[in-house]
C-alpha atoms as a PDB file:
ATOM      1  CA  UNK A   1      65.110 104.279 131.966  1.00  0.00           C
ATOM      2  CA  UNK A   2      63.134 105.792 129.146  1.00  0.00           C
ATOM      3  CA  UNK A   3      63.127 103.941 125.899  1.00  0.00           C
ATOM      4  CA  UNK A   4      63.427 106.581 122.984  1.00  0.00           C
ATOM      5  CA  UNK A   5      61.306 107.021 120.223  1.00  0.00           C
ATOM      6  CA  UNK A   6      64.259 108.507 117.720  1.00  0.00           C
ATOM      7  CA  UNK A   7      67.472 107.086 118.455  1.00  0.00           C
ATOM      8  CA  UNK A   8      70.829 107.941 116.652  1.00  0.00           C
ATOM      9  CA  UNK A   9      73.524 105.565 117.175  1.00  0.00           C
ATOM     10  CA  UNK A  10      77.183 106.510 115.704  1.00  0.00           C
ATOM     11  CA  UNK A  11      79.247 103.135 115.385  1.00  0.00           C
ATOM     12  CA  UNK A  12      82.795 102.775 114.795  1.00  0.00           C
ATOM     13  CA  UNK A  13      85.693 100.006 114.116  1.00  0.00           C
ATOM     14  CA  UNK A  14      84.427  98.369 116.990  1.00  0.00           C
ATOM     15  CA  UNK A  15      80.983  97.249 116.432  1.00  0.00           C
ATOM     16  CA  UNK A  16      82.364  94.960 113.580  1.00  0.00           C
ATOM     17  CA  UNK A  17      84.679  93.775 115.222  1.00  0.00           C
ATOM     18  CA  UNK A  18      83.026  90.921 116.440  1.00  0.00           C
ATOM     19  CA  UNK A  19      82.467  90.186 112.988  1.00  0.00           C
ATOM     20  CA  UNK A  20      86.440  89.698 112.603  1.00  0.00           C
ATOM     21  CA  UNK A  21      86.606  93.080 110.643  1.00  0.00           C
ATOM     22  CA  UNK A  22      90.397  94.115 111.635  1.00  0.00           C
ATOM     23  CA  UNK A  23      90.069  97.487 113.858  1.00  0.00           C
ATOM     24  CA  UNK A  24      91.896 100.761 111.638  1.00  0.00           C
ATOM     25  CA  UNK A  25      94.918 101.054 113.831  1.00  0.00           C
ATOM     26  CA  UNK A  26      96.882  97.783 115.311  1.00  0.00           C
ATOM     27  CA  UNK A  27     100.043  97.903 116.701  1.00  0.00           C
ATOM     28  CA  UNK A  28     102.869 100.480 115.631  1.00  0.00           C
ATOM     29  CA  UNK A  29      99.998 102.341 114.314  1.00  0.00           C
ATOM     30  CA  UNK A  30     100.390 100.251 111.246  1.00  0.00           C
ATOM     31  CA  UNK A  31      97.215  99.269 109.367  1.00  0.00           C
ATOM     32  CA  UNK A  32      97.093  95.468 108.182  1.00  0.00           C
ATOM     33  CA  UNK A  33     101.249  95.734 108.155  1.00  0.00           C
ATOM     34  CA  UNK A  34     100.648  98.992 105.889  1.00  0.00           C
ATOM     35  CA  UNK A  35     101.589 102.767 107.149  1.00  0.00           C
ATOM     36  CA  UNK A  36      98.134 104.850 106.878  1.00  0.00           C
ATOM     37  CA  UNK A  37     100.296 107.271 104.681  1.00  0.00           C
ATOM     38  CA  UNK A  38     100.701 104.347 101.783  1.00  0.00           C
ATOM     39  CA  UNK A  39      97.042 102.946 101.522  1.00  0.00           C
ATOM     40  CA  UNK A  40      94.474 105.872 103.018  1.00  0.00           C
ATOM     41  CA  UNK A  41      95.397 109.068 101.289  1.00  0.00           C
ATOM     42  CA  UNK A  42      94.981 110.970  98.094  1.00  0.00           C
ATOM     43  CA  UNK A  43      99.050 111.123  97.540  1.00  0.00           C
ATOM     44  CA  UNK A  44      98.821 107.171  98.152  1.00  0.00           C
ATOM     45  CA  UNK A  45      96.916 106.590  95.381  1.00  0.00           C
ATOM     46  CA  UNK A  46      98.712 109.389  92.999  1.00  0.00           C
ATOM     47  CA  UNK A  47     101.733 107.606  94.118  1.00  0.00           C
ATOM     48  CA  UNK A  48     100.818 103.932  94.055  1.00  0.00           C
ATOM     49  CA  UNK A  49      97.459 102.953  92.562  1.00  0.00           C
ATOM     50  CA  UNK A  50      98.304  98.942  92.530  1.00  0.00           C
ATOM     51  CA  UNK A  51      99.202  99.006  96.078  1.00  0.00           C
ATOM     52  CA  UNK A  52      95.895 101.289  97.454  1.00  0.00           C
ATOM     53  CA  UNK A  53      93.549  98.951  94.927  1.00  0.00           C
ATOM     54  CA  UNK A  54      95.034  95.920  96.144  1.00  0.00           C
ATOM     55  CA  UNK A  55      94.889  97.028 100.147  1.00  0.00           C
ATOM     56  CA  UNK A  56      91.338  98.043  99.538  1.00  0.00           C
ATOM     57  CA  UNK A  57      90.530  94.891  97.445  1.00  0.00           C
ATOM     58  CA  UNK A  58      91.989  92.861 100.466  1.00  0.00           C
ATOM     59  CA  UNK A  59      89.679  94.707 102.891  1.00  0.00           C
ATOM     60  CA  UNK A  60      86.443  94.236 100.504  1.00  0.00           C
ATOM     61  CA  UNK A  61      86.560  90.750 100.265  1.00  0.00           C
ATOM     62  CA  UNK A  62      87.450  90.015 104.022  1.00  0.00           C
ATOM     63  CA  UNK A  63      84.008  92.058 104.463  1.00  0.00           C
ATOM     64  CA  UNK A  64      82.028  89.995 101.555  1.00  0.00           C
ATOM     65  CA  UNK A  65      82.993  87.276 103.390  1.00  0.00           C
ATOM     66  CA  UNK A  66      82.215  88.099 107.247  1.00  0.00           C
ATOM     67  CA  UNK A  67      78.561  88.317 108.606  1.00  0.00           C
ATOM     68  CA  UNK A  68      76.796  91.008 110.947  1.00  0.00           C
ATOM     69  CA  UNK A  69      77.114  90.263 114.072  1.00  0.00           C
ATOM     70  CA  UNK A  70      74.897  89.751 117.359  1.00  0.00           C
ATOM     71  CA  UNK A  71      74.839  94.165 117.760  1.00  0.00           C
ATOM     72  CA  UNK A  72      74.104  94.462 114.250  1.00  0.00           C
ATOM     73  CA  UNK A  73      71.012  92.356 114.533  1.00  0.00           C
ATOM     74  CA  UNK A  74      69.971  93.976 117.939  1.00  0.00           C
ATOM     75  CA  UNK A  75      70.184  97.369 115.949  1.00  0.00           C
ATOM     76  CA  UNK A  76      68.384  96.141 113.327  1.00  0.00           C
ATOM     77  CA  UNK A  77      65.700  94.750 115.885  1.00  0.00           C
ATOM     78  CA  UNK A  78      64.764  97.721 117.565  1.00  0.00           C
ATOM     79  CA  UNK A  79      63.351  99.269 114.367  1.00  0.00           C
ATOM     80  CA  UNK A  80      60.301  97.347 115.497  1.00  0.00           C
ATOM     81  CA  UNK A  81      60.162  99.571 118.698  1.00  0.00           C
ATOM     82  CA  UNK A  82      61.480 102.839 117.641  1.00  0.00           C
ATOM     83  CA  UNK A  83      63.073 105.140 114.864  1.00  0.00           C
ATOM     84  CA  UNK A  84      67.137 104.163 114.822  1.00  0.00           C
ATOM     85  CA  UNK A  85      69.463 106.617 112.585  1.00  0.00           C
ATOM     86  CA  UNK A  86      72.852 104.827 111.932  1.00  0.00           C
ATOM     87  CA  UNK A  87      76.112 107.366 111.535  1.00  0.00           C
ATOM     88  CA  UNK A  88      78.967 104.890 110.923  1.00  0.00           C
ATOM     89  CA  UNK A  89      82.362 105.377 110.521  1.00  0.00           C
ATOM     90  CA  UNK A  90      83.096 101.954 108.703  1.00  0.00           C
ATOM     91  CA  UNK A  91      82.855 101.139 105.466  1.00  0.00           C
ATOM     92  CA  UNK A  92      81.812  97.734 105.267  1.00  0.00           C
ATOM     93  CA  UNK A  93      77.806  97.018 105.195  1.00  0.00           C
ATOM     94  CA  UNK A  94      77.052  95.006 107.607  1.00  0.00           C
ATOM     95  CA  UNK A  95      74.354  97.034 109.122  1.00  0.00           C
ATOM     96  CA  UNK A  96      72.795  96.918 105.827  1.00  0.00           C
ATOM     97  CA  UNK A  97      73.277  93.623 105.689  1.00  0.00           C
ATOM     98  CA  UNK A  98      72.042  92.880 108.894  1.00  0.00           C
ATOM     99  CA  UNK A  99      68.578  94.864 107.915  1.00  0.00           C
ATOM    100  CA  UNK A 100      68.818  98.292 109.419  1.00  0.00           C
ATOM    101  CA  UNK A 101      66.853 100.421 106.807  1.00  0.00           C
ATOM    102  CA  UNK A 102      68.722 104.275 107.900  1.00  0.00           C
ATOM    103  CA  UNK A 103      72.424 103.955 107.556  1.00  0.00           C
ATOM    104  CA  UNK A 104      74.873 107.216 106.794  1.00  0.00           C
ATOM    105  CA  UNK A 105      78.324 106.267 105.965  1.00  0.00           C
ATOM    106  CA  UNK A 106      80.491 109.667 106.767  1.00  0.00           C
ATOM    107  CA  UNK A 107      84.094 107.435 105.770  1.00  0.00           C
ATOM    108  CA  UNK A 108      82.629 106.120 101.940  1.00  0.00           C
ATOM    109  CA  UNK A 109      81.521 102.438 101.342  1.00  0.00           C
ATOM    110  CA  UNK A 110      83.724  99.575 100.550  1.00  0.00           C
ATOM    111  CA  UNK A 111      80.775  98.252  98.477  1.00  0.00           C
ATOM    112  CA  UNK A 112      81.240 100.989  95.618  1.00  0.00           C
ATOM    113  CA  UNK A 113      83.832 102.380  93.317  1.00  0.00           C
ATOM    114  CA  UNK A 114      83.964 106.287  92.773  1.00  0.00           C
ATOM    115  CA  UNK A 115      85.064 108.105  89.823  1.00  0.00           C
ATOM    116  CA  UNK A 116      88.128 110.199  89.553  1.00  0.00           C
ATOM    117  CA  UNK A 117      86.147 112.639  86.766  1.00  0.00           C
ATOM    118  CA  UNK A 118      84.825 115.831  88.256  1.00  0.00           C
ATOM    119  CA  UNK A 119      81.670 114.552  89.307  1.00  0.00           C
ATOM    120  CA  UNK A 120      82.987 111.896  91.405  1.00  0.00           C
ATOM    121  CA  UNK A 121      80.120 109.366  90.634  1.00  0.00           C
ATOM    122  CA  UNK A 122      79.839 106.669  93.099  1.00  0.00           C
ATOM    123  CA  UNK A 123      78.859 102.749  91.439  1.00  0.00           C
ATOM    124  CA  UNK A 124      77.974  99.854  93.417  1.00  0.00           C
ATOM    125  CA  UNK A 125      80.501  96.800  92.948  1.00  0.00           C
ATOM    126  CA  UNK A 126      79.429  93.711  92.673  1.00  0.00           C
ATOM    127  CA  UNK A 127      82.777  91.223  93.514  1.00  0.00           C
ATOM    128  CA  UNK A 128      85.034  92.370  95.516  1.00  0.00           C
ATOM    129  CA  UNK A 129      87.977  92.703  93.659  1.00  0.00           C
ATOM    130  CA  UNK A 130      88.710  96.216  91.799  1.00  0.00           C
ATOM    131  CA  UNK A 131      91.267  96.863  89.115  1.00  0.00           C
ATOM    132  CA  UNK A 132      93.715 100.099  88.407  1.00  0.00           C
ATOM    133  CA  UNK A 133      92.536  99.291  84.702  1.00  0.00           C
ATOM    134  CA  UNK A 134      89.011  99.968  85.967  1.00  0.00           C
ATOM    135  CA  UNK A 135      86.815 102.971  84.511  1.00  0.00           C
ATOM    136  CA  UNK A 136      83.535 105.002  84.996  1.00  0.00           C
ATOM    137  CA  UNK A 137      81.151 105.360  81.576  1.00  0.00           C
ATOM    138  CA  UNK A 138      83.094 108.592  81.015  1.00  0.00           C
ATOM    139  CA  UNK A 139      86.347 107.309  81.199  1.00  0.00           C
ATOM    140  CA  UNK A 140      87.889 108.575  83.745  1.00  0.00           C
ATOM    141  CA  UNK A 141      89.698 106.042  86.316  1.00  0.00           C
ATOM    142  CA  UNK A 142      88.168 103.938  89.001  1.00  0.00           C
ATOM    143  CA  UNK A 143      88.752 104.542  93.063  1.00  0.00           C
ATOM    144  CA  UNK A 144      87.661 103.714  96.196  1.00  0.00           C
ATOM    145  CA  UNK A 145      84.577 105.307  97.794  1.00  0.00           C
ATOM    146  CA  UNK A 146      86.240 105.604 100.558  1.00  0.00           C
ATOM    147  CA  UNK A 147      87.173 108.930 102.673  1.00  0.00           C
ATOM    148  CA  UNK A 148      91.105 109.302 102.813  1.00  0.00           C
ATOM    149  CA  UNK A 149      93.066 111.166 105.472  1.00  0.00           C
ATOM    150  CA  UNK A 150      92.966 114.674 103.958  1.00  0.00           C
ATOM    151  CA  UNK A 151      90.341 114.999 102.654  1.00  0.00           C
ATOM    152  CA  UNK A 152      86.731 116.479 103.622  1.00  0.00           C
ATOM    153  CA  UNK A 153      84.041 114.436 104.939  1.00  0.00           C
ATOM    154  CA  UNK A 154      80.811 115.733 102.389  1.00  0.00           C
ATOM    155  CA  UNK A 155      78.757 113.845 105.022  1.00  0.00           C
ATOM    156  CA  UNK A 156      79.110 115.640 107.735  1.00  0.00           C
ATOM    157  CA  UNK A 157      76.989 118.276 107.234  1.00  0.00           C
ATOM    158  CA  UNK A 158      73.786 115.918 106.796  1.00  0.00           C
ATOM    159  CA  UNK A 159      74.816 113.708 110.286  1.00  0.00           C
ATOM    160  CA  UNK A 160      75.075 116.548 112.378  1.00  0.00           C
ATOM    161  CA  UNK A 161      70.988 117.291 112.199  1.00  0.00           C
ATOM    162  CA  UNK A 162      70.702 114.469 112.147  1.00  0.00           C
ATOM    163  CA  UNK A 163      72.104 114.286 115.554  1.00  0.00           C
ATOM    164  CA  UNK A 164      70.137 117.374 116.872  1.00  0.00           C
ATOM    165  CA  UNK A 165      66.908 115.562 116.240  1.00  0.00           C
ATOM    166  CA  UNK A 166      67.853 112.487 118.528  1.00  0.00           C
ATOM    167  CA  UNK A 167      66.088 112.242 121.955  1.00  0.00           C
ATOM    168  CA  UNK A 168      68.679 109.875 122.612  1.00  0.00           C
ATOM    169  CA  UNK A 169      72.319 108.770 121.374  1.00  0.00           C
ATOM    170  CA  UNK A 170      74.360 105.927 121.524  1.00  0.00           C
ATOM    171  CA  UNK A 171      77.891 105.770 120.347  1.00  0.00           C
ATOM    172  CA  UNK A 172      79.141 102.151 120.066  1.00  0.00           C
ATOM    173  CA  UNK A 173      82.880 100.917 119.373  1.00  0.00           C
ATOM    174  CA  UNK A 174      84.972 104.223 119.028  1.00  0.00           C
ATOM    175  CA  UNK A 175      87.272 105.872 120.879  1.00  0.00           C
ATOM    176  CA  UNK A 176      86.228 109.327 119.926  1.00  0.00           C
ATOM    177  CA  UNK A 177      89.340 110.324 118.185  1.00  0.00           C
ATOM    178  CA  UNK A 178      88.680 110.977 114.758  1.00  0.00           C
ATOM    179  CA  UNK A 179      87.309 114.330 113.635  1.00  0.00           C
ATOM    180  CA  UNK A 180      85.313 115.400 112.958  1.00  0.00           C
ATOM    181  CA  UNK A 181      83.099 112.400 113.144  1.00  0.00           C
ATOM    182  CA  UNK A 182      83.817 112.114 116.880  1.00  0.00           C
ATOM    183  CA  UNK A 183      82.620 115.600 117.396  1.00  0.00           C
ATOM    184  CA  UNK A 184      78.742 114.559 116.743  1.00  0.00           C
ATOM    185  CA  UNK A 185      78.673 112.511 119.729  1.00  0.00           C
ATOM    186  CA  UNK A 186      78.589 115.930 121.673  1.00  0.00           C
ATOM    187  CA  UNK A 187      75.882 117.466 119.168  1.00  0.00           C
ATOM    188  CA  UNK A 188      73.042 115.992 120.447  1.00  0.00           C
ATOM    189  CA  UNK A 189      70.436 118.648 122.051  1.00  0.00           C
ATOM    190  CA  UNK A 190      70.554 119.596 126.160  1.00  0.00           C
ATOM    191  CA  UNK A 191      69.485 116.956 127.781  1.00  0.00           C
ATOM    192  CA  UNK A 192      69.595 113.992 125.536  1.00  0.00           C
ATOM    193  CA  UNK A 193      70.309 110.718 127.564  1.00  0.00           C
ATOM    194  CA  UNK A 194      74.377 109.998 125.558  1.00  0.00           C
ATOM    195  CA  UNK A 195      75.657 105.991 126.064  1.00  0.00           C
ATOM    196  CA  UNK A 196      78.909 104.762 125.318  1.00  0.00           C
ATOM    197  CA  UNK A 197      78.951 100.867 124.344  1.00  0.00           C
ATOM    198  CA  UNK A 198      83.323 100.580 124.253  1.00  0.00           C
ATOM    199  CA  UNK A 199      85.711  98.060 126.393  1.00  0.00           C
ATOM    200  CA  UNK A 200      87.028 101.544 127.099  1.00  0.00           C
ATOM    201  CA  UNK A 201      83.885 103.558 127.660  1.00  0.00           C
ATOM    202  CA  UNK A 202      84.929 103.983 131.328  1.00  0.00           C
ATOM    203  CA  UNK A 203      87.654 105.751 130.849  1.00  0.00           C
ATOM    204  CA  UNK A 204      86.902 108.060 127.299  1.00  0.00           C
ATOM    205  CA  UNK A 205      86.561 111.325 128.442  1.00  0.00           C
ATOM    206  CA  UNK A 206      82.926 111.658 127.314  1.00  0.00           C
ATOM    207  CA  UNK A 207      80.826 113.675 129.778  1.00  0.00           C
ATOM    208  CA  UNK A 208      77.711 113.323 131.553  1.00  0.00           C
ATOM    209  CA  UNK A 209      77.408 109.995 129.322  1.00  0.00           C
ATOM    210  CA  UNK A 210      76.490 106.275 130.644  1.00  0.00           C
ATOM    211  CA  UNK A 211      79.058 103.960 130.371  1.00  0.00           C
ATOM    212  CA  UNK A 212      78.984 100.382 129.472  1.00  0.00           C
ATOM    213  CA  UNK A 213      82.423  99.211 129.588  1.00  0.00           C
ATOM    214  CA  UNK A 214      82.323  96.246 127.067  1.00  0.00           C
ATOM    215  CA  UNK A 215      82.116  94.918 123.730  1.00  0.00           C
ATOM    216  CA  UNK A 216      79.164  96.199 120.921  1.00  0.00           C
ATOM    217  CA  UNK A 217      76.987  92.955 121.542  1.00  0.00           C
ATOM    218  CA  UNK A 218      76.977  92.324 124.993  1.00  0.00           C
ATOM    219  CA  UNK A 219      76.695  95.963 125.780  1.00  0.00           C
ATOM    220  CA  UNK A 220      73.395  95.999 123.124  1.00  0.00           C
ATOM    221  CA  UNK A 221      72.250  93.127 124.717  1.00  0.00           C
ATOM    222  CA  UNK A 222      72.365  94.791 128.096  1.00  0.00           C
ATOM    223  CA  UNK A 223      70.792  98.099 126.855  1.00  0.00           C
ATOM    224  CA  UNK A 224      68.209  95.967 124.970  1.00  0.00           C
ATOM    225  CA  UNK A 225      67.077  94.150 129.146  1.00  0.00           C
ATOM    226  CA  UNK A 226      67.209  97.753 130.665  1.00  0.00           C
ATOM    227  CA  UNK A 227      64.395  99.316 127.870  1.00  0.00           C
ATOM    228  CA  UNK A 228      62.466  96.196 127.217  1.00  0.00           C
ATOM    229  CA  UNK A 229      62.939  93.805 130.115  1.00  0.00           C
END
């Protein structure tokens, strides 16, 4: 197997996992007891500020407080051996954390606040707890920089080159059902060797990809013996 020499990897819920970073939906399609429609959209927080600041709060400090994991490190590894873009889906940091220098976040970052003014400035937090009293230097109230339900995804359009200069992708922990994020694991030039790291990868409809049917670490691990073994 060819070992690449610029290698995007899109992660989901499920590489930090293993860090004990709750996965978005759990059963009932409820979200840490809470219905997707009260915490993750723009009417949420119109509605119920409090509520959204304290579910994110909740979220930020169970993050400050967990620790990359054994596939974060091997990411952050192979940076000695080749070029690795990181697309993620989560919001918490612990790819950053872990050392990997190239990191997008399409879904925002639980480690900053964003401004409801018309600029939408984004601030890096330093504690984890926010308040609905909070505000930006031009006085307009504090959010989450984080990408509700509804609304766009600015991000996008710098992953998906991204994507088309990969000579290989690997798509770790996601079941490739939330667009448009999930689209860019079919954006990759002809040709390009796709993996799927997921305890479901055997059964995602994902074609002409290689499946490794487990979880994010053991599957990196296994990847990591087949290119440098």
């Amino acid at each position: 197997m060819n070992v690449p020499e610029h290698l995007v990897v899109l992660t989901g819920a499920g590489m930090s996992a293993e860090s004990g970073i709750a996965t978005f939906r759990g059963a009932g399609g409820l979200w840490e007891g809470h219905r997707v429609e009260d915490v993750a959209t723009p009417a949420a927080w119109d509605r119920n500020p409090e509520l959204v600041t304290r579910f994110y709060n909740e979220r930020r400090k169970a993050v400050w407080e967990a620790e990359p994991n054994a596939g974060h490190h091997q990411l952050a590894a192979w940076q000695d051996r080749m070029h690795i873009q990181i697309i993620t889906q989560n919001v918490d940091d612990l790819h950053e954390r872990a050392g990997s220098e190239h990191v997008l976040h399409l879904h925002g970052e639980l480690s900053k606040a964003r401004s409801c003014g018309p600029i939408a400035e984004s601030y890096p937090l330093n504690h984890w707890e926010m308040k609905t009293s909070d505000r930006c230097p031009s006085g307009y109230p504090l959010r989450p920089h984080i990408v509700w339900f509804g609304e766009a995804v600015p991000k996008m359009a710098e992953a998906f080159p991204l994507v088309k200069q990969a000579d290989c992708v690997l798509v770790i922990g996601t079941s490739l059902q939330v667009y448009p994020a999930a689209q860019l694991a079919f954006e990759s030039a002809p040709g390009v060797p796709l993996h799927v790291i997921d305890p479901a990868a055997d059964v995602l409809d994902v074609p002409d990809a290689t499946a490794w049917p487990c979880a994010a670490s053991e599957g990196l691990a296994r990847l990591n013996a087949r290119w440098f073994a």
